[in-house]
N, C-alpha and C. Protein backbone atom coordinates (compact mmCIF):
# COMPACT_ATOMS: atom_id res chain seq x y z
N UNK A 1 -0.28 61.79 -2.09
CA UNK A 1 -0.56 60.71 -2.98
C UNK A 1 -1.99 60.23 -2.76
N UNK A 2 -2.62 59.96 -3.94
CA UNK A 2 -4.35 59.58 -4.06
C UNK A 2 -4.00 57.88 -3.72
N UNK A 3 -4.62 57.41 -2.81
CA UNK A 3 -5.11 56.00 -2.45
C UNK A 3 -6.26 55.26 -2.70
N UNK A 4 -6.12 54.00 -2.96
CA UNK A 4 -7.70 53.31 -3.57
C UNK A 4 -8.74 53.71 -3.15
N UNK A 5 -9.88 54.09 -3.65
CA UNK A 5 -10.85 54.24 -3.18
C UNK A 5 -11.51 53.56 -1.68
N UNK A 6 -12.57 54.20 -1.21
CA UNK A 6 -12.72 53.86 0.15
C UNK A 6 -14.31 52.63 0.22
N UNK A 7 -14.52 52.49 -1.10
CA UNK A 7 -15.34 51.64 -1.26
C UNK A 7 -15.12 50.19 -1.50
N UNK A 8 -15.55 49.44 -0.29
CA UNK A 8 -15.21 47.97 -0.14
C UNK A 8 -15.45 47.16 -1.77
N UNK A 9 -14.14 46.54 -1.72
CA UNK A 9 -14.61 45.89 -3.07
C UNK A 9 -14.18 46.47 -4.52
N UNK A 10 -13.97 47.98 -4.60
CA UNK A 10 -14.31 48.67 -5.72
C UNK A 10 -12.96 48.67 -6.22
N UNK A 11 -12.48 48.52 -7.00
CA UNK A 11 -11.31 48.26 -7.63
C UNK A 11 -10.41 50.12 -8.04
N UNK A 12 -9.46 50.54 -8.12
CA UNK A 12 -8.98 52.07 -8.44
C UNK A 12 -8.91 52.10 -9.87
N UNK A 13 -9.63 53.18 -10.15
CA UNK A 13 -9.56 53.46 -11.47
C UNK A 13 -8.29 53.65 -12.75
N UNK A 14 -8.23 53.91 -13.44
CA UNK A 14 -7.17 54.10 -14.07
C UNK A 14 -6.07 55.52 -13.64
N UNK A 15 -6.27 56.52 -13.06
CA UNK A 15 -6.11 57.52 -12.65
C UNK A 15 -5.35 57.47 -11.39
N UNK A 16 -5.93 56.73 -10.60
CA UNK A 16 -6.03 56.40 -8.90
C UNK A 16 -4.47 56.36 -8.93
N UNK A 17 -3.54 57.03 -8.08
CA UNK A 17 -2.44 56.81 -7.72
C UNK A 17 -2.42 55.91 -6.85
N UNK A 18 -1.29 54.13 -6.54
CA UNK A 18 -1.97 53.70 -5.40
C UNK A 18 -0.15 53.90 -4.49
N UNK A 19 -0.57 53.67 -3.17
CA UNK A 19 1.39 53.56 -2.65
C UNK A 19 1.34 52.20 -2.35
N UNK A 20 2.39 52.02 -1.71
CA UNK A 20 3.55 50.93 -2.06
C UNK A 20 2.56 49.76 -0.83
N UNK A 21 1.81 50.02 0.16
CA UNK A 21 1.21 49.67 0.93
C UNK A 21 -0.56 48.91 0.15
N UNK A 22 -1.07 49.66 -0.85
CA UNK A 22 -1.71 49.14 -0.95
C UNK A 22 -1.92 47.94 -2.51
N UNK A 23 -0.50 48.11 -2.98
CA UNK A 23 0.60 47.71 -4.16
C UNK A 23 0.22 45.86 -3.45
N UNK A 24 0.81 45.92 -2.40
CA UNK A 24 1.04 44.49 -1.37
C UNK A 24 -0.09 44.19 -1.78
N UNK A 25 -1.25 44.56 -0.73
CA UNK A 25 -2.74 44.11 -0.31
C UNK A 25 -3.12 44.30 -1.66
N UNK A 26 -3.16 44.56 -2.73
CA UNK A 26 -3.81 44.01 -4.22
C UNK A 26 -3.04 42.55 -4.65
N UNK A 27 -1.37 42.72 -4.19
CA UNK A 27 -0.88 41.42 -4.98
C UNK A 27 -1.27 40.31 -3.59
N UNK A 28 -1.78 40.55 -2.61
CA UNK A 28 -1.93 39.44 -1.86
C UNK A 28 -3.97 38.79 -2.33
N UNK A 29 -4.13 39.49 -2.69
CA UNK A 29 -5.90 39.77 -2.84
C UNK A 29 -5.52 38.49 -4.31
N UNK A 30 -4.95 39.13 -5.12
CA UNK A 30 -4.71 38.90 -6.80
C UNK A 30 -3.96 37.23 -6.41
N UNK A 31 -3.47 36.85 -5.23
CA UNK A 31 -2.95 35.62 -4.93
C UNK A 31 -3.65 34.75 -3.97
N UNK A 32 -5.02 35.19 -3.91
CA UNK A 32 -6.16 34.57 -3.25
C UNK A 32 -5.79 34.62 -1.58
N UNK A 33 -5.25 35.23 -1.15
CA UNK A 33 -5.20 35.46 -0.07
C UNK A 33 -6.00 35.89 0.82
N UNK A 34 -6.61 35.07 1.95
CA UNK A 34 -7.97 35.48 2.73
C UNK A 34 -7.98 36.28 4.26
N UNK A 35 -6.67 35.60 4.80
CA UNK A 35 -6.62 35.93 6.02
C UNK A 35 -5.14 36.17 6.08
N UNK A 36 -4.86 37.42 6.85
CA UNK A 36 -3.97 37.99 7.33
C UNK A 36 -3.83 37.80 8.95
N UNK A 37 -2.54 37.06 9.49
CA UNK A 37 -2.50 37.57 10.79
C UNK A 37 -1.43 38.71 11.22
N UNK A 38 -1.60 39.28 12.32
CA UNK A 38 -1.06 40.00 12.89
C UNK A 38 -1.16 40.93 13.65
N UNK A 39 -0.16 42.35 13.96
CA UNK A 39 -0.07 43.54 14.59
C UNK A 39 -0.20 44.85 13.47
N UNK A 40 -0.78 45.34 13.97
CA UNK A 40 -1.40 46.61 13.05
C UNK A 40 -0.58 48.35 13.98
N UNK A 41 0.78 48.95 13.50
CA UNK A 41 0.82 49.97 14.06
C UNK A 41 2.18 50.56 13.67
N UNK A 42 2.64 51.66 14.39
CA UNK A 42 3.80 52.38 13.29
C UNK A 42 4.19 51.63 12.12
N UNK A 43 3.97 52.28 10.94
CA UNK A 43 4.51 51.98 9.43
C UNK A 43 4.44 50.67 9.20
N UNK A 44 3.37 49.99 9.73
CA UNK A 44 2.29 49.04 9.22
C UNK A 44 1.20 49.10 9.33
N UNK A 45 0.52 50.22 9.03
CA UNK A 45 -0.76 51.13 9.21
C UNK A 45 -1.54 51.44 10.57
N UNK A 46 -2.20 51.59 10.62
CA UNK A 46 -2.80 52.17 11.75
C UNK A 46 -4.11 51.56 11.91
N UNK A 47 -4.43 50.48 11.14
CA UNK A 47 -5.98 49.88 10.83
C UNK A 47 -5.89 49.01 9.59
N UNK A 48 -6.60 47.70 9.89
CA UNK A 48 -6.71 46.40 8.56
C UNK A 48 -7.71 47.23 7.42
N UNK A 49 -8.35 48.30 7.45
CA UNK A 49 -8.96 48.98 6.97
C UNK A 49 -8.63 48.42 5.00
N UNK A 50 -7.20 48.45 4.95
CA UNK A 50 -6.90 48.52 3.47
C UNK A 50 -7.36 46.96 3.08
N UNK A 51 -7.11 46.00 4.05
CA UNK A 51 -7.14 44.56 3.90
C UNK A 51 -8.76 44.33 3.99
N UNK A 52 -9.49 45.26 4.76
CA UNK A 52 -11.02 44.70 4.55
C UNK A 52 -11.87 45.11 3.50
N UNK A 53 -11.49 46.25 2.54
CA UNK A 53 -11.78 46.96 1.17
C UNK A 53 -11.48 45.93 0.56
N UNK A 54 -10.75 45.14 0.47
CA UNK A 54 -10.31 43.89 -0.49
C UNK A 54 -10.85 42.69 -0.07
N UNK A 55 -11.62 42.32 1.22
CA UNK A 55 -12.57 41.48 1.26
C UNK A 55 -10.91 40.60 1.73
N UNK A 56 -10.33 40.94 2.34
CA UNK A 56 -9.30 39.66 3.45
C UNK A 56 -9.81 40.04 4.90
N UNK A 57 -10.09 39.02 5.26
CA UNK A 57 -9.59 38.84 6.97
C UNK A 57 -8.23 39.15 7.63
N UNK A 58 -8.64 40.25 8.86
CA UNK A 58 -7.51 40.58 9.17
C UNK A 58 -7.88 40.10 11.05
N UNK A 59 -7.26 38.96 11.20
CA UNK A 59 -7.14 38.40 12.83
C UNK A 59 -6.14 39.10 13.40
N UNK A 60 -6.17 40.10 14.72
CA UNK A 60 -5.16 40.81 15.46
C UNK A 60 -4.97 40.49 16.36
N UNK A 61 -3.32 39.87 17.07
CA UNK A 61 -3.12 39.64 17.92
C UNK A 61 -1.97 41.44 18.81
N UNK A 62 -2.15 40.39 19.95
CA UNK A 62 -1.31 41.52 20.84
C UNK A 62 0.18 41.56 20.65
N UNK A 63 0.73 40.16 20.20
CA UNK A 63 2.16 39.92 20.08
C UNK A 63 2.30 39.21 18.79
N UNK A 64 3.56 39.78 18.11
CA UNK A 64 3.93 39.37 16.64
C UNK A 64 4.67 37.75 16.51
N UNK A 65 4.26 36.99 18.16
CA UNK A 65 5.17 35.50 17.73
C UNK A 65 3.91 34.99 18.04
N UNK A 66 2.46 35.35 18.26
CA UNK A 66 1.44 34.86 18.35
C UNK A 66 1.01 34.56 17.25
N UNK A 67 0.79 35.88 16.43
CA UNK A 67 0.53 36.25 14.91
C UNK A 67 1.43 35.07 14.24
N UNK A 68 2.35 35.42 14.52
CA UNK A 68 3.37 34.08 13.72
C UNK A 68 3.31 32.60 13.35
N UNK A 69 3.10 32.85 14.91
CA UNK A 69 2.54 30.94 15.01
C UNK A 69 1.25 30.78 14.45
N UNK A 70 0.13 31.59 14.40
CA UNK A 70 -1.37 31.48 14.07
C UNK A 70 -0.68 31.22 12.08
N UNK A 71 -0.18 32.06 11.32
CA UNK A 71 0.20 31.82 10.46
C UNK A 71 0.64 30.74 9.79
N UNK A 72 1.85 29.91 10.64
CA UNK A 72 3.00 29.12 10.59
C UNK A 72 1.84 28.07 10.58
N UNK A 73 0.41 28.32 11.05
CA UNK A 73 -0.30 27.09 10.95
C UNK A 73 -1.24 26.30 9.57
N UNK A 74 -0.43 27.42 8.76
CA UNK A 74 -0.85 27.41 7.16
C UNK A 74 -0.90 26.03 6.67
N UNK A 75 0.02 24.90 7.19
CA UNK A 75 0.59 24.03 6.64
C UNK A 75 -0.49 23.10 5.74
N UNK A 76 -1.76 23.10 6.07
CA UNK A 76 -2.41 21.63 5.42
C UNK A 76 -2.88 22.77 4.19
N UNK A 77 -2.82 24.16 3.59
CA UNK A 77 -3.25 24.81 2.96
C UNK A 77 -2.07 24.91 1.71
N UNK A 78 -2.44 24.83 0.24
CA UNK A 78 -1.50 24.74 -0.44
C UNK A 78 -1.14 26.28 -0.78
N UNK A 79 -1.87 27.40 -0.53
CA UNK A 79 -1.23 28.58 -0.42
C UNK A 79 -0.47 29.07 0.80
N UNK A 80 0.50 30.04 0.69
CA UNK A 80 0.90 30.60 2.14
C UNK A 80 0.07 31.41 2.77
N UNK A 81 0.29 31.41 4.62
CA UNK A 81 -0.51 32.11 5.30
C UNK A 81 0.21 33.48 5.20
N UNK A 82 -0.25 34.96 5.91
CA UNK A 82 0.99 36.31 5.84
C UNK A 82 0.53 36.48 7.25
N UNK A 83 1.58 36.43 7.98
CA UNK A 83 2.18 37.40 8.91
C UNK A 83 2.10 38.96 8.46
N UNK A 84 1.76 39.77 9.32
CA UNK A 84 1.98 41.62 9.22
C UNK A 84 2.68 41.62 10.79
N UNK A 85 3.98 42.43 10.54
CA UNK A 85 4.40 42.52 11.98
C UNK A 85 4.84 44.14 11.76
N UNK A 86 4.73 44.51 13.25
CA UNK A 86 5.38 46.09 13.49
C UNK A 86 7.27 46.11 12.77
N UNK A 87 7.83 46.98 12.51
CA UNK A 87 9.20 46.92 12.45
C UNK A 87 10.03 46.78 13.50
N UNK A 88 11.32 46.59 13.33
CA UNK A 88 12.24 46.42 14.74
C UNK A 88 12.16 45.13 15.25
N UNK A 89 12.06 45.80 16.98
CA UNK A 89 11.34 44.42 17.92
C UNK A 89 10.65 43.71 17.65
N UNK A 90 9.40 44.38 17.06
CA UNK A 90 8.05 43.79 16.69
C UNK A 90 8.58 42.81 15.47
N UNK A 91 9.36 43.35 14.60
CA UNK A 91 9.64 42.62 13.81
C UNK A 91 10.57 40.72 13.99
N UNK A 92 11.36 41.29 15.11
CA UNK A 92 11.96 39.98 15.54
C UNK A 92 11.28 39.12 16.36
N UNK A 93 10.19 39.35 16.47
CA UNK A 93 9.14 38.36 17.36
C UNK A 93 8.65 37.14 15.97
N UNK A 94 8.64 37.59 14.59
CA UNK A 94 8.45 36.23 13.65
C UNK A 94 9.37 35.95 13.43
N UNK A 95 10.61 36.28 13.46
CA UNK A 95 11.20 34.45 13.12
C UNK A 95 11.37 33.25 13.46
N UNK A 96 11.40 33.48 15.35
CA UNK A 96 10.78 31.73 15.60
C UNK A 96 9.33 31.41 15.05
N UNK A 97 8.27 31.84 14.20
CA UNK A 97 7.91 31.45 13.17
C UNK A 97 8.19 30.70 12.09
N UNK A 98 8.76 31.71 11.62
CA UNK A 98 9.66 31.46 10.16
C UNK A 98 10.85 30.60 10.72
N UNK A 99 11.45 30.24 11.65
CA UNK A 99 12.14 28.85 11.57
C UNK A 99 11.53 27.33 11.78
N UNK A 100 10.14 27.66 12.56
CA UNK A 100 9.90 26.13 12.41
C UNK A 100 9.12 25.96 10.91
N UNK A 101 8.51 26.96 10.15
CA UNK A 101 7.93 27.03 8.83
C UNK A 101 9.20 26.55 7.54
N UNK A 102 10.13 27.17 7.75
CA UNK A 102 10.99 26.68 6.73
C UNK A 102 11.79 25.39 6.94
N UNK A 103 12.09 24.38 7.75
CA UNK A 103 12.29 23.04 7.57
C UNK A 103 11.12 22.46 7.49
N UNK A 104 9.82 22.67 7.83
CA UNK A 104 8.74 22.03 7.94
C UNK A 104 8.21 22.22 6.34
N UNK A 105 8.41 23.30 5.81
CA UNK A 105 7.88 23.56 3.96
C UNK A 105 6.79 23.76 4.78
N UNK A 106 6.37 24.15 5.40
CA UNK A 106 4.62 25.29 5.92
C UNK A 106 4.88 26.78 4.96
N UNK A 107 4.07 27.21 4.00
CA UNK A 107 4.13 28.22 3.46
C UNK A 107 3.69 29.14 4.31
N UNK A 108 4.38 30.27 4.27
CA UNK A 108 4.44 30.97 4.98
C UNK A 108 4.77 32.57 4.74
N UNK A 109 4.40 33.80 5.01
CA UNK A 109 5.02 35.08 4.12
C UNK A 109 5.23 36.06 5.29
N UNK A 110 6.13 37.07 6.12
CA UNK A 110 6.24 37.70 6.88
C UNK A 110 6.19 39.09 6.09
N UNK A 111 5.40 39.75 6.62
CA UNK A 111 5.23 41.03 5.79
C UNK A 111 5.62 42.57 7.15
N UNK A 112 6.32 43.22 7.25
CA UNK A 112 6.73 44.16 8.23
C UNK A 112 7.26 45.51 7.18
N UNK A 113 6.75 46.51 8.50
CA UNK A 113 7.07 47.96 7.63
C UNK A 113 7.91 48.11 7.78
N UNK A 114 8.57 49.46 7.66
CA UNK A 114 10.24 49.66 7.39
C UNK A 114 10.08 51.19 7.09
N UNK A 115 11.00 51.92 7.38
CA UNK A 115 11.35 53.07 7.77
C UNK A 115 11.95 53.32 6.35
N UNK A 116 12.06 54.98 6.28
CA UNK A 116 12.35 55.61 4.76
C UNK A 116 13.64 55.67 4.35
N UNK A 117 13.45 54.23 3.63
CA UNK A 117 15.02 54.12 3.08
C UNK A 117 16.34 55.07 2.87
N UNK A 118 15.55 56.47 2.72
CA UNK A 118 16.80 57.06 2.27
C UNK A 118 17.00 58.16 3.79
N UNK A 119 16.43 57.81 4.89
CA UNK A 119 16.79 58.32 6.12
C UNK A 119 16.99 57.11 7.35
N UNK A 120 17.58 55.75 6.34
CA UNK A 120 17.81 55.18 7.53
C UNK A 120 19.39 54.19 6.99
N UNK A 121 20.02 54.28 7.95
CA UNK A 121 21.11 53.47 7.40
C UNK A 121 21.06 51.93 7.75
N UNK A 122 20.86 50.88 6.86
CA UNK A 122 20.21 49.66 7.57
C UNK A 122 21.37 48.71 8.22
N UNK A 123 22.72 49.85 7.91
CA UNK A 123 23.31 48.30 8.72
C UNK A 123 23.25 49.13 10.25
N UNK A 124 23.43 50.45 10.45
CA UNK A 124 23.23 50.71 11.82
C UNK A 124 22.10 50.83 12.65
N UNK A 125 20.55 50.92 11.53
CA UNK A 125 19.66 51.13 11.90
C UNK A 125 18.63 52.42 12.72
N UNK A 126 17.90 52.65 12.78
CA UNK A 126 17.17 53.50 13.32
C UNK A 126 16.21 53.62 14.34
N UNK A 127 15.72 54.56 15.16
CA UNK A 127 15.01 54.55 16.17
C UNK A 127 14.13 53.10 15.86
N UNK A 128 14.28 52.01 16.77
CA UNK A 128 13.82 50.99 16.97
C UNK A 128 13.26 49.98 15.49
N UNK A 129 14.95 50.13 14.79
CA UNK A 129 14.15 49.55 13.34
C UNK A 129 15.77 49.07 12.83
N UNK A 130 15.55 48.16 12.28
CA UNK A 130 17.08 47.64 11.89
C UNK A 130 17.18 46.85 10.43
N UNK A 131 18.28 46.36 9.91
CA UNK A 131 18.37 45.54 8.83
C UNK A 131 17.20 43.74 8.44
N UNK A 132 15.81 43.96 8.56
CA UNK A 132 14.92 42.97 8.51
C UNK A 132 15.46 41.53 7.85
N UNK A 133 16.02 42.12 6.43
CA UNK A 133 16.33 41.19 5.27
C UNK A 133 17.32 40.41 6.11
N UNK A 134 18.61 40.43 6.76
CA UNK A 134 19.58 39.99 6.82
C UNK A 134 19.23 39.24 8.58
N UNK A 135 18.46 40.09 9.77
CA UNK A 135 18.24 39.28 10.42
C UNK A 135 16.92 38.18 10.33
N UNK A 136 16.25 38.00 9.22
CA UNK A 136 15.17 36.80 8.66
C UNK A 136 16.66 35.98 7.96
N UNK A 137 17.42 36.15 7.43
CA UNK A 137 18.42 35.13 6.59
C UNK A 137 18.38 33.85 7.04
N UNK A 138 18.84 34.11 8.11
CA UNK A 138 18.98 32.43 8.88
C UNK A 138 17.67 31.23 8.73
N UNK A 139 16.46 32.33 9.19
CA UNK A 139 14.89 31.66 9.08
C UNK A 139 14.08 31.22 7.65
N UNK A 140 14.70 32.23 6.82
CA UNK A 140 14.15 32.00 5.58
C UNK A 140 14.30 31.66 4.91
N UNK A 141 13.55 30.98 4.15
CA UNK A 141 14.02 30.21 2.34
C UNK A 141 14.36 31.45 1.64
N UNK A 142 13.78 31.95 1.37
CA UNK A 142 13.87 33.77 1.05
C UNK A 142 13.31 35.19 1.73
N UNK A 143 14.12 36.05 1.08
CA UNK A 143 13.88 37.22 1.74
C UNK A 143 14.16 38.54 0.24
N UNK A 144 13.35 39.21 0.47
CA UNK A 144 13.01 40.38 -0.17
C UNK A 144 13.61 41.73 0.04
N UNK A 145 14.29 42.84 -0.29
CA UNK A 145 14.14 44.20 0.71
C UNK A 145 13.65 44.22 1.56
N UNK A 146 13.88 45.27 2.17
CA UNK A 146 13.35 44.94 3.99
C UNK A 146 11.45 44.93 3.93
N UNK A 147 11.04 44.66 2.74
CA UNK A 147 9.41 44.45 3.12
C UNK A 147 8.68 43.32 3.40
N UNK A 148 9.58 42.16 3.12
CA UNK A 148 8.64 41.38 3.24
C UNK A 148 9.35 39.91 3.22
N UNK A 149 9.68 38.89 3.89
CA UNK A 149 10.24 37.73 4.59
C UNK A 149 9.44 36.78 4.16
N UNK A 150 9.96 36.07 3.36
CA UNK A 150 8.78 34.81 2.76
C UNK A 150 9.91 33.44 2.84
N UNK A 151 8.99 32.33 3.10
CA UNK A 151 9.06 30.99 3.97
C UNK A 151 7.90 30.34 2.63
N UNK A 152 8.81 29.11 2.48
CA UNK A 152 7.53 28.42 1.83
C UNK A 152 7.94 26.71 1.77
């Protein structure tokens, strides 16, 4: 599959095939979104690379409840902040995030990768990757398919 061009800024042509990864980082760009926190690694890319072509800030921490909290600190901002977390473990390090964000109304968006739907069974889960949507339930105002955990 052809991916956006590698030129900062430059928008994909009509042609440009884009995937589902850089689908996000246009609708977060297209929602004025500046700064991203988080963890960058298995099947949440390998580099903010896609997020700095689009002119966002990408702040990296070492741990995904760091990232969380740096986020969760969205509150005096009338847009939400995004969390990017690894899947799995990595992934369960934001929701004590996303629980003090959703009684507080701190906007807030948890964004985590996820393994290939049609080789993973999500209620039993997979090498270090499990059902996202259903363990965010409790934390969230809403929740999406397993891509993406939003708090607002």
């Amino acid at each position: 599959m052809t991916t956006v061009s590698e030129s900062p800024g430059k928008a994909p042509d009509s042609t440009t095939l884009i995937d589902g990864f850089h689908l996000v980082v246009d609708a977060l760009k297209a929602n004025d979104t500046d700064t991203i926190y988080g963890i960058v690694g298995i099947r949440s890319r390998t580099s903010p690379a896609p997020f700095r072509r689009r002119e966002i800030r990408y702040i990296g921490f070492r741990q995904e409840t760091s990232a969380g909290n740096a986020a969760a600190a969205g509150f005096p901002l009338e847009r939400p902040r995004v969390c990017l977390t690894t899947p799995g473990p990595g992934f369960l390090n934001g929701p004590p995030a996303l629980a003090n964000t959703t009684p507080n109304c701190f906007p807030m968006i948890q964004i985590s990768g996820s393994s290939n739907q049609a080789m993973v069974d999500l209620q039993r889960g997979d090498y270090q990757d499990l059902d996202h949507l259903n363990a965010a339930r409790p934390f969230a105002k809403a929740g999406y398919g397993t891509l993406a955990h939003i708090t607002s």
